[in-house]
C-alpha atoms as a PDB file:
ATOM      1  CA  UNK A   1       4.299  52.407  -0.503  1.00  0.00           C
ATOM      2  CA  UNK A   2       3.450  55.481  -2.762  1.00  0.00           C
ATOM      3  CA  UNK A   3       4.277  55.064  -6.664  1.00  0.00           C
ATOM      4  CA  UNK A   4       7.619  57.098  -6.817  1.00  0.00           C
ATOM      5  CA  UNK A   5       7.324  57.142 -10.802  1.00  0.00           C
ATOM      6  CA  UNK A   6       4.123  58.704 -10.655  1.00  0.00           C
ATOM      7  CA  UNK A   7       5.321  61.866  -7.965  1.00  0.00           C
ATOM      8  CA  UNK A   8       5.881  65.469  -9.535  1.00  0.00           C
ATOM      9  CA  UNK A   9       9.081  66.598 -11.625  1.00  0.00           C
ATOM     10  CA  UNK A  10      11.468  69.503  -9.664  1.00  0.00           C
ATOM     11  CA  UNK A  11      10.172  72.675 -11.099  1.00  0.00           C
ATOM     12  CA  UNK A  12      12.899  75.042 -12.441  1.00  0.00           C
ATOM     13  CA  UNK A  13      13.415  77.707 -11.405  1.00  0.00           C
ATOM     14  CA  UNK A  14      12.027  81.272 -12.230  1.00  0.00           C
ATOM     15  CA  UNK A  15      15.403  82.954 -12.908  1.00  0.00           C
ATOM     16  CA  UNK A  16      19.299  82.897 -11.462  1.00  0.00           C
ATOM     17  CA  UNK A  17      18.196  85.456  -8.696  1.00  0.00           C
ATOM     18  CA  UNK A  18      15.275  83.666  -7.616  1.00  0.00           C
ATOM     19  CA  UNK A  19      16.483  80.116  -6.957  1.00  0.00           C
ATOM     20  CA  UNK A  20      14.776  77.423  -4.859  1.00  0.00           C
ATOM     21  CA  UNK A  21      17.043  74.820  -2.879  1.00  0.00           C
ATOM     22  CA  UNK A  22      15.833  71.440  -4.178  1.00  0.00           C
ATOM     23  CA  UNK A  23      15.488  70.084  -0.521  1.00  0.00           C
ATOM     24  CA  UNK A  24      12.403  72.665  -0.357  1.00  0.00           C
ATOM     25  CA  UNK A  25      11.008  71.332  -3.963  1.00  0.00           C
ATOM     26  CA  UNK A  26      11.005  68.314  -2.694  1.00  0.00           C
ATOM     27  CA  UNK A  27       9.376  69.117   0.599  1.00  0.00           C
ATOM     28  CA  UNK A  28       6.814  71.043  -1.274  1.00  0.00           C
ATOM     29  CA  UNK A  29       5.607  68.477  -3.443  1.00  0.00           C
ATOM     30  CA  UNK A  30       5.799  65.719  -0.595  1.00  0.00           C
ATOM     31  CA  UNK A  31       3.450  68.028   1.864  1.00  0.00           C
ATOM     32  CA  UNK A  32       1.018  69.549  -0.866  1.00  0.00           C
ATOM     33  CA  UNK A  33       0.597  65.874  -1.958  1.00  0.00           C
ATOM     34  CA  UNK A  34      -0.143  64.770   2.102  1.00  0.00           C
ATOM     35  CA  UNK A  35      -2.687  68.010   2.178  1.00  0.00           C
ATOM     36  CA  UNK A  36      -4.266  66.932  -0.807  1.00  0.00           C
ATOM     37  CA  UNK A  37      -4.976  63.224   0.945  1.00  0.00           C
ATOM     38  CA  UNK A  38      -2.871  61.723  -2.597  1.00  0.00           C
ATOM     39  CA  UNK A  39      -0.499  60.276   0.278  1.00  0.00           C
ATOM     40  CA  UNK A  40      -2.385  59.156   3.273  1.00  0.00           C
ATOM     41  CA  UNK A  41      -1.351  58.253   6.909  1.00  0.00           C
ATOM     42  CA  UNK A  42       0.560  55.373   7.143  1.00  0.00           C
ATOM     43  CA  UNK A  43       1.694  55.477   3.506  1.00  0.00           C
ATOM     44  CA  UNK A  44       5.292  54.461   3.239  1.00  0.00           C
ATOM     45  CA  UNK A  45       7.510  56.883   1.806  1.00  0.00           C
ATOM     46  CA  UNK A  46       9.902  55.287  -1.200  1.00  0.00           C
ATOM     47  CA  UNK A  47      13.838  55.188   0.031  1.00  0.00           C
ATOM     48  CA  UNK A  48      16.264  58.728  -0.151  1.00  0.00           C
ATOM     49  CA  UNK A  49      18.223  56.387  -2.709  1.00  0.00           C
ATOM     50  CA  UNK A  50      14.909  56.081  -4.863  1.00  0.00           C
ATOM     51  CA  UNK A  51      13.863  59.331  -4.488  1.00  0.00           C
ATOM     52  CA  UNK A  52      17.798  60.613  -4.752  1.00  0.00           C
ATOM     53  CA  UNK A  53      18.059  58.952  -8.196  1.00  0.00           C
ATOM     54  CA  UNK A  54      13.885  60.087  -9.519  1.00  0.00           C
ATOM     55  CA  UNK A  55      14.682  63.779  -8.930  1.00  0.00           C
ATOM     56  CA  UNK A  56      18.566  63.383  -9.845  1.00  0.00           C
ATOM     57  CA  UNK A  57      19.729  65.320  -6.909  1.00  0.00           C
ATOM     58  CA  UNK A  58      22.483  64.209  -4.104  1.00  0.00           C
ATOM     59  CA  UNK A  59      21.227  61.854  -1.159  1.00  0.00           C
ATOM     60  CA  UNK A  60      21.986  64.354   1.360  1.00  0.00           C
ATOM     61  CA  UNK A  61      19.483  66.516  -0.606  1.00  0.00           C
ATOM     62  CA  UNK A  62      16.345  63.948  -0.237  1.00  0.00           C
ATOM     63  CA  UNK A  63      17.873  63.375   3.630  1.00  0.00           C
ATOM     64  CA  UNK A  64      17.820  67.550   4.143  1.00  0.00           C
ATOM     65  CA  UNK A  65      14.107  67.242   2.944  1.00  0.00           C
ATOM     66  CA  UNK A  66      12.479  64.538   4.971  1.00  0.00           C
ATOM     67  CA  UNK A  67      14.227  65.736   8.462  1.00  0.00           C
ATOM     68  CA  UNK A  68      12.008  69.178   8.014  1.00  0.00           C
ATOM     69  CA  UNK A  69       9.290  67.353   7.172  1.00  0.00           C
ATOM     70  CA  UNK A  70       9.357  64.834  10.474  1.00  0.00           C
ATOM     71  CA  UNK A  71      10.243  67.863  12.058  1.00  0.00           C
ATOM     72  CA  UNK A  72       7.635  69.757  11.202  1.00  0.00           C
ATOM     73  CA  UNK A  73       5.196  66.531  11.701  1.00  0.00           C
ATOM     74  CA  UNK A  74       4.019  65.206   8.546  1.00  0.00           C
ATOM     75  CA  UNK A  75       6.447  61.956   8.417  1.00  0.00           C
ATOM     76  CA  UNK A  76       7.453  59.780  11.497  1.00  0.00           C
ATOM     77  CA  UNK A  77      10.622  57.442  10.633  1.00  0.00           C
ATOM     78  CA  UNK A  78       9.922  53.960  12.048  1.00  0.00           C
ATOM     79  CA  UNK A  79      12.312  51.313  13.921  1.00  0.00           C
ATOM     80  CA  UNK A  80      13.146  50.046  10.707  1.00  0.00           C
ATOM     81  CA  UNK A  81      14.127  53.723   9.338  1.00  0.00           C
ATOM     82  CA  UNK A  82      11.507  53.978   6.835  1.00  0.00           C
ATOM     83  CA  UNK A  83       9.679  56.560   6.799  1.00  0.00           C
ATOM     84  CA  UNK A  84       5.490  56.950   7.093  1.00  0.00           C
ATOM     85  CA  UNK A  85       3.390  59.139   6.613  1.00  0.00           C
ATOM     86  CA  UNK A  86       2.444  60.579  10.050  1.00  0.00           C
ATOM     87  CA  UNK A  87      -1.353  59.492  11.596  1.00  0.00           C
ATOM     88  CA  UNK A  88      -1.982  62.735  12.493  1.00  0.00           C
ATOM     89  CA  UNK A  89       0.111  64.754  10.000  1.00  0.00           C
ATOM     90  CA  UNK A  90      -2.432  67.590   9.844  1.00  0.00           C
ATOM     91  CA  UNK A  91      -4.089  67.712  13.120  1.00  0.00           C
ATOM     92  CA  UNK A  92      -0.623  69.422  14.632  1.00  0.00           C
ATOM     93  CA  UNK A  93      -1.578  72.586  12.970  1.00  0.00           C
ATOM     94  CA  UNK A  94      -5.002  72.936  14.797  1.00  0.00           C
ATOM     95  CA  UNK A  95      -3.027  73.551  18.047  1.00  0.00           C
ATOM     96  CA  UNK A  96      -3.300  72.560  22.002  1.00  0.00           C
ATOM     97  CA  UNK A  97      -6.517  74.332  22.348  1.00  0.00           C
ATOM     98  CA  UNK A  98      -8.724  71.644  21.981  1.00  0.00           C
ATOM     99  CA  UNK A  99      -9.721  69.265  24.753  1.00  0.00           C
ATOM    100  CA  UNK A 100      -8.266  65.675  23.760  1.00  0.00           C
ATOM    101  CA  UNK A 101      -6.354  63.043  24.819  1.00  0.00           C
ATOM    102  CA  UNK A 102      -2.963  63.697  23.895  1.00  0.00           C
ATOM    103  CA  UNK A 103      -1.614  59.615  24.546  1.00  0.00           C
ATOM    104  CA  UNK A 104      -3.836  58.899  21.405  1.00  0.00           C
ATOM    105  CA  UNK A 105      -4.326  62.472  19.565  1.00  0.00           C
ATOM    106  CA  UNK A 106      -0.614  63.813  19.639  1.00  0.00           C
ATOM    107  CA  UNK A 107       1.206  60.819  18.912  1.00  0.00           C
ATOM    108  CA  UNK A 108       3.365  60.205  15.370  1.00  0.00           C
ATOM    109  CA  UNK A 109       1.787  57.018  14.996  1.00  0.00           C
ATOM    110  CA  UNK A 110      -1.120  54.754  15.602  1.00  0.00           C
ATOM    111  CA  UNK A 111      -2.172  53.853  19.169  1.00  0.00           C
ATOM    112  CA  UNK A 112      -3.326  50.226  18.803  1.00  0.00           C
ATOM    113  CA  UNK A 113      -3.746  49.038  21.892  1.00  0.00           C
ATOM    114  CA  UNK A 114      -4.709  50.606  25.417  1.00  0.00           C
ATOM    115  CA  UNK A 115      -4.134  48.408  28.949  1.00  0.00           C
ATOM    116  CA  UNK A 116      -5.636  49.965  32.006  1.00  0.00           C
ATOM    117  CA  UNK A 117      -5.974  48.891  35.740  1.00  0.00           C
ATOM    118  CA  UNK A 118      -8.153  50.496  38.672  1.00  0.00           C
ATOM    119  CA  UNK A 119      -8.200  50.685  42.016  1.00  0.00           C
ATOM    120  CA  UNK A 120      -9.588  52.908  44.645  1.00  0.00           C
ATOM    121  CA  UNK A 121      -6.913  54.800  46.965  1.00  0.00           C
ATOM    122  CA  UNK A 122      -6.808  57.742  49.591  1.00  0.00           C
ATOM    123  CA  UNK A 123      -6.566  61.496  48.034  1.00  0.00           C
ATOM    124  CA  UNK A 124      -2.886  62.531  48.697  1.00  0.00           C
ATOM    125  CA  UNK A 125      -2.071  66.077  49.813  1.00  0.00           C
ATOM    126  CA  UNK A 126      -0.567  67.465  46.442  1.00  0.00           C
ATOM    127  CA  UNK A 127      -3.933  66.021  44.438  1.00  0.00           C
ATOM    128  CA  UNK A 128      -6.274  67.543  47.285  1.00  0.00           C
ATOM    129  CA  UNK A 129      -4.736  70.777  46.644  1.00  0.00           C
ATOM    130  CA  UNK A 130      -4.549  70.559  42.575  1.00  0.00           C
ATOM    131  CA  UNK A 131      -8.365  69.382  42.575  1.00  0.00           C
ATOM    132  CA  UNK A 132      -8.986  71.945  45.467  1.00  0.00           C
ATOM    133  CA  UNK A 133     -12.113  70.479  46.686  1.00  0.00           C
ATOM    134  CA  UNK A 134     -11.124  67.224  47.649  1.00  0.00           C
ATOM    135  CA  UNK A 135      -8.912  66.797  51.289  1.00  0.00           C
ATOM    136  CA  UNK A 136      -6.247  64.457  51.855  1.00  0.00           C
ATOM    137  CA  UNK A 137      -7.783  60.436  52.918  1.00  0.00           C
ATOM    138  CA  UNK A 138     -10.990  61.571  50.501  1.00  0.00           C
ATOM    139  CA  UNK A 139     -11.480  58.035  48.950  1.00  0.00           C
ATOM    140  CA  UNK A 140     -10.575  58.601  44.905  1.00  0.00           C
ATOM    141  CA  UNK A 141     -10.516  56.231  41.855  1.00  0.00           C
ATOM    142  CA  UNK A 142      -6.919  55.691  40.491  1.00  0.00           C
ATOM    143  CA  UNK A 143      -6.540  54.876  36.762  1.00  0.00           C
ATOM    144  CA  UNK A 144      -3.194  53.731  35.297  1.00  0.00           C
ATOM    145  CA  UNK A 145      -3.426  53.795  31.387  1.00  0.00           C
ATOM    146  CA  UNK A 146      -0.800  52.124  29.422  1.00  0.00           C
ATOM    147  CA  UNK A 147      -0.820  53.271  25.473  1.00  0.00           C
ATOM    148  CA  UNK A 148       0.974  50.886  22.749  1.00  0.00           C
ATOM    149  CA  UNK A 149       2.024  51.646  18.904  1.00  0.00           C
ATOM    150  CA  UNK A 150       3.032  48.503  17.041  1.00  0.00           C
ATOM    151  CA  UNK A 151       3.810  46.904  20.563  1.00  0.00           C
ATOM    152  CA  UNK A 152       5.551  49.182  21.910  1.00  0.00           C
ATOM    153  CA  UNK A 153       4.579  50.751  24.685  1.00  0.00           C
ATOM    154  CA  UNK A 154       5.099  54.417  23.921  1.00  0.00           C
ATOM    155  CA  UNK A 155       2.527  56.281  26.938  1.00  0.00           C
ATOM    156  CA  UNK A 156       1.145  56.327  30.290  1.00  0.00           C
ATOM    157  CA  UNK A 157      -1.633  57.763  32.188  1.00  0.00           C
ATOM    158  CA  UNK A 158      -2.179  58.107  35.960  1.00  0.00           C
ATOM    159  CA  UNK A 159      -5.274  59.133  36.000  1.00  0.00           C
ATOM    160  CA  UNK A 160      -7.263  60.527  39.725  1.00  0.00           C
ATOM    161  CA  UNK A 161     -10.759  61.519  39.337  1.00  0.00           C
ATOM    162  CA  UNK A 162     -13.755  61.037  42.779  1.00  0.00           C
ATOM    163  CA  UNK A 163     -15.033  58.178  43.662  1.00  0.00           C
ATOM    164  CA  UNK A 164     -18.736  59.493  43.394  1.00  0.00           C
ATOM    165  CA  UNK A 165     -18.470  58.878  39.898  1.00  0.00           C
ATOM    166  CA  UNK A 166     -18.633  55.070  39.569  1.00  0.00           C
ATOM    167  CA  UNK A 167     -21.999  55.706  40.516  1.00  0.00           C
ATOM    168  CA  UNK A 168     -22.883  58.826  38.751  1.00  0.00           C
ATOM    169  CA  UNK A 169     -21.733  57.497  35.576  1.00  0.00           C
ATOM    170  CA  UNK A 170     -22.728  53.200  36.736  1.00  0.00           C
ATOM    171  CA  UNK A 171     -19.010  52.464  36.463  1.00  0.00           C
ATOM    172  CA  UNK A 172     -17.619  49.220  37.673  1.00  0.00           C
ATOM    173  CA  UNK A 173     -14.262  48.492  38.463  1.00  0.00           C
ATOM    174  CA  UNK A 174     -14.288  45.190  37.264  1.00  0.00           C
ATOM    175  CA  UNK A 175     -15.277  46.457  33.998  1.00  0.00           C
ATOM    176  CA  UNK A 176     -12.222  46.863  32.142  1.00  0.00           C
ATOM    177  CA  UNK A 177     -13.455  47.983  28.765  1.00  0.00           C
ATOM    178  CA  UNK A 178     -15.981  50.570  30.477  1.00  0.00           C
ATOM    179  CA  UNK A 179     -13.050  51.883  32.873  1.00  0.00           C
ATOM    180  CA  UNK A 180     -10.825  52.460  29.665  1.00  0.00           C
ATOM    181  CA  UNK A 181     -13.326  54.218  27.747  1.00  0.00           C
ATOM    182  CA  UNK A 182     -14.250  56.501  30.837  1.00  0.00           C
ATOM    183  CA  UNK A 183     -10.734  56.949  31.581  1.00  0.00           C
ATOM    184  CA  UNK A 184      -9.158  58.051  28.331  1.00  0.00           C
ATOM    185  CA  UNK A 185     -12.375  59.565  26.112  1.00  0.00           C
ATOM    186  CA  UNK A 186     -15.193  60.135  28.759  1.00  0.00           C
ATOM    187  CA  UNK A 187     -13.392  62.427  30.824  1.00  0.00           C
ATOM    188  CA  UNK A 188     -12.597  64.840  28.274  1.00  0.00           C
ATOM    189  CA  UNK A 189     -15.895  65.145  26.671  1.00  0.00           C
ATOM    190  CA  UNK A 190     -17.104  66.193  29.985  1.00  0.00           C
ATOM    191  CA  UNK A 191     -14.574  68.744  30.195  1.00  0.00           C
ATOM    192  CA  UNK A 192     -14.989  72.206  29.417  1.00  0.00           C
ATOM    193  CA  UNK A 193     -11.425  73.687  29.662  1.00  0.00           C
ATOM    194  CA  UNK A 194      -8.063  72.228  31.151  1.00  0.00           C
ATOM    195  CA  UNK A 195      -4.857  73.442  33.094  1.00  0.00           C
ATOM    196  CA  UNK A 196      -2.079  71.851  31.607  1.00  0.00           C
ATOM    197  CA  UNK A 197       1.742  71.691  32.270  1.00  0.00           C
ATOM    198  CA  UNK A 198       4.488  70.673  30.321  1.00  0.00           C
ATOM    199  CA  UNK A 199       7.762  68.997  30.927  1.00  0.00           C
ATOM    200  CA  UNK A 200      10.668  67.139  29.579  1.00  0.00           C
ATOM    201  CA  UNK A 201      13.283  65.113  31.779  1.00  0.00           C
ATOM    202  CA  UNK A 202      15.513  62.041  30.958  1.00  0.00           C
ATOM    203  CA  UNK A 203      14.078  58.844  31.571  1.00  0.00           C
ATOM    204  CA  UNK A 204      14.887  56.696  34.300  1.00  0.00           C
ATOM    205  CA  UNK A 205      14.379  53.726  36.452  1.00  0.00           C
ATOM    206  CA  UNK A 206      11.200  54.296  37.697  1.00  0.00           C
ATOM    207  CA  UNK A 207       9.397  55.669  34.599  1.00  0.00           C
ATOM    208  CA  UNK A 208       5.853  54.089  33.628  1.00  0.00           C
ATOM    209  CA  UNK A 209       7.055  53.102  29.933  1.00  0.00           C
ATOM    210  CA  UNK A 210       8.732  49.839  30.011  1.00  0.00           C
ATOM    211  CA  UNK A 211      11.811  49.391  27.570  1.00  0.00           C
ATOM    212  CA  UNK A 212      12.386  52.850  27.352  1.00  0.00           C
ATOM    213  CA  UNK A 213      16.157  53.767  27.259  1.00  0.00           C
ATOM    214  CA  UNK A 214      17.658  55.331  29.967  1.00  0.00           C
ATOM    215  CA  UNK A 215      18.034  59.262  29.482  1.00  0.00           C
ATOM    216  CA  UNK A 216      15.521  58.912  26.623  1.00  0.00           C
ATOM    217  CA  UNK A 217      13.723  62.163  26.797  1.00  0.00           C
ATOM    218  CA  UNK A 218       9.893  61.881  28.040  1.00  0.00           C
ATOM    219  CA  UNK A 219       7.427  64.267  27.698  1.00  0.00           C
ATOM    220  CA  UNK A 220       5.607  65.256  31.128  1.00  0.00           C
ATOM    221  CA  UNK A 221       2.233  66.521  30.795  1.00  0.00           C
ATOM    222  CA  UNK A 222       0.091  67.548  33.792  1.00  0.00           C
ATOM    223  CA  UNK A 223      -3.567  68.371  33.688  1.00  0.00           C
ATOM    224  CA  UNK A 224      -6.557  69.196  35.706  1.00  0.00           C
ATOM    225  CA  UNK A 225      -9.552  68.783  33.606  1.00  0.00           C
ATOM    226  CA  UNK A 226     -12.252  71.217  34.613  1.00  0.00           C
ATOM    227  CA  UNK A 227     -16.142  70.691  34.124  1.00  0.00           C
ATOM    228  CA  UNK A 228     -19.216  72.848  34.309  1.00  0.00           C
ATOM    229  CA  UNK A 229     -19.352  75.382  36.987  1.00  0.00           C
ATOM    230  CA  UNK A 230     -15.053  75.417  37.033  1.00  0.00           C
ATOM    231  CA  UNK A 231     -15.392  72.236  39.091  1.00  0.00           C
ATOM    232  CA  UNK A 232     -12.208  70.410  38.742  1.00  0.00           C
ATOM    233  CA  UNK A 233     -12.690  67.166  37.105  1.00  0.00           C
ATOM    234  CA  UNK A 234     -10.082  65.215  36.892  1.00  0.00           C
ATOM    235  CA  UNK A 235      -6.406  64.902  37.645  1.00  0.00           C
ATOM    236  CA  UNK A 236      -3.912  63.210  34.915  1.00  0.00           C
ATOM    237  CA  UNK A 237       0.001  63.101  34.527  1.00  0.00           C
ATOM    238  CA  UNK A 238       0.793  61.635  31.253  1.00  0.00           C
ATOM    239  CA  UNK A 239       3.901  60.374  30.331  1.00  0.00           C
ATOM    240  CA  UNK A 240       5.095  60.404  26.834  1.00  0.00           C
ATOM    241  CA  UNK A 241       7.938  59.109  24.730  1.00  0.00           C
ATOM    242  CA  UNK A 242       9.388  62.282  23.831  1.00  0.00           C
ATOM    243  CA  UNK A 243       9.997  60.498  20.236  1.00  0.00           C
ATOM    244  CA  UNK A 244       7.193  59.184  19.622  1.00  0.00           C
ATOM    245  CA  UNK A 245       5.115  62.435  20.390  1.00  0.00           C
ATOM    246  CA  UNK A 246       4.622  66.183  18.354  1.00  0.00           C
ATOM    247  CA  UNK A 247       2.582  69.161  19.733  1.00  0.00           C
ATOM    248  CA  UNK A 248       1.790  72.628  18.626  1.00  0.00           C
ATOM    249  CA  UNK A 249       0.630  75.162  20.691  1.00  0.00           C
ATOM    250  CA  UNK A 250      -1.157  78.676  19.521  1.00  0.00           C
ATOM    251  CA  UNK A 251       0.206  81.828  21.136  1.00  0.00           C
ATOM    252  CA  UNK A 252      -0.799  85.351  20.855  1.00  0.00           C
ATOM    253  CA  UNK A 253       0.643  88.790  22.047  1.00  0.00           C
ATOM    254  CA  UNK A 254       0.162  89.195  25.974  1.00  0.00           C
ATOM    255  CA  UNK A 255      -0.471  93.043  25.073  1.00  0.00           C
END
């Protein structure tokens, strides 16, 4: 847990007209101190009573401050409500635009563990047409990736790429550790570009993240990874835990 005694004093302010609410002083000093690497990922962040009664300003003031910064990304609150430092606090700001796996990349906190099982099945019709040269019955690999943070299972992967590539790449099916690494890194080095889809719906029975909480928003996301030559790659649906999961995505003008 970050020394408390040692953090920054609320400035004053400049003058009556030009007045700062503290919640923003304190969010200031909280994110230039996460930018400057003083507070690192995974650093617990002292208790809204502790910091309430450091800066002598209300609770509510100290609450107001930590929701914008989990909101903007830089703190995650935990199970136990205490709230961390976010893993990937800075990497939000970089945008969607680069080619990673966003099970481990996007999440709030630490991906510690990764289960995956394999099997070869039949191309369906839908995956045929998203991969567009592949026809329905063309013999595929299917990967289904579970992701876990401090074991809980917060991600999932279904993961469809050919079958020609256990032996391009000397995959084995029966090599767990080589399917995983394939699977959930390998892939998107290869890839040059992606088409990805986003969606949210309410959990339910037959979602891929066990113990989630029926209704529990989950984050959809739908890719075709595309290689050299705009040959399609791969095809993934990734399911998220919409609260254990932040993106940022850079737009410009369409004119």
């Amino acid at each position: 847990m970050m020394d408390y005694n040692k953090l920054p004093l609320l400035e004053e302010d400049i003058s009556e007209n030009l007045v700062i609410p503290n919640y923003v002083k304190i969010y200031d000093i909280i994110f230039h101190l996460i930018v400057e690497g003083v507070i690192k990922a995974g650093d617990v962040v002292p208790s809204e009573n502790k910091l309430a009664n450091y800066w002598k300003v209300s609770r509510g003031t100290v609450r107001m401050a930590m929701r914008k910064l989990e909101e903007d990304g830089y703190i995650n609150k935990t199970q136990g409500k205490q709230a961390v430092v976010s893993t990937h606090a800075l990497q939000y700001k970089d945008g969607f635009q680069w080619l990673f796996n966003p099970c481990i990349e996007n999440c709030v906190d630490t991906i510690d563990e990764i289960k995956i099982s394999a099997q070869y099945q039949p191309c369906g019709v839908y995956v045929a047409h998203e991969l567009g040269y592949k026809k329905p019955g063309d013999l595929m690999v299917f990967t289904s990736t579970d992701y876990f943070s401090n074991g809980r299972q917060v991600a999932n992967t279904v993961t469809i790429f050919d079958a020609e590539y256990m032996e391009k790449f000397q995959l084995d099916m029966n090599d767990t550790e080589k399917m995983r690494e394939f699977s959930t890194y390998g892939l998107y080095r290869l890839a040059k570009h992606a088409k990805t889809v986003f969606n949210v719906l309410n959990a339910d029975a037959d979602s891929y993240i066990a113990g989630i909480n029926k209704n529990e928003p989950v984050i959809i996301v739908e890719e075709i990874l595309v290689e050299e030559g705009d040959k399609q790659l791969s095809y993934a649906k990734h399911q998220l835990l919409g609260s254990m999961y932040r993106f940022s995505m850079e737009r410009k003008s369409h004119m």
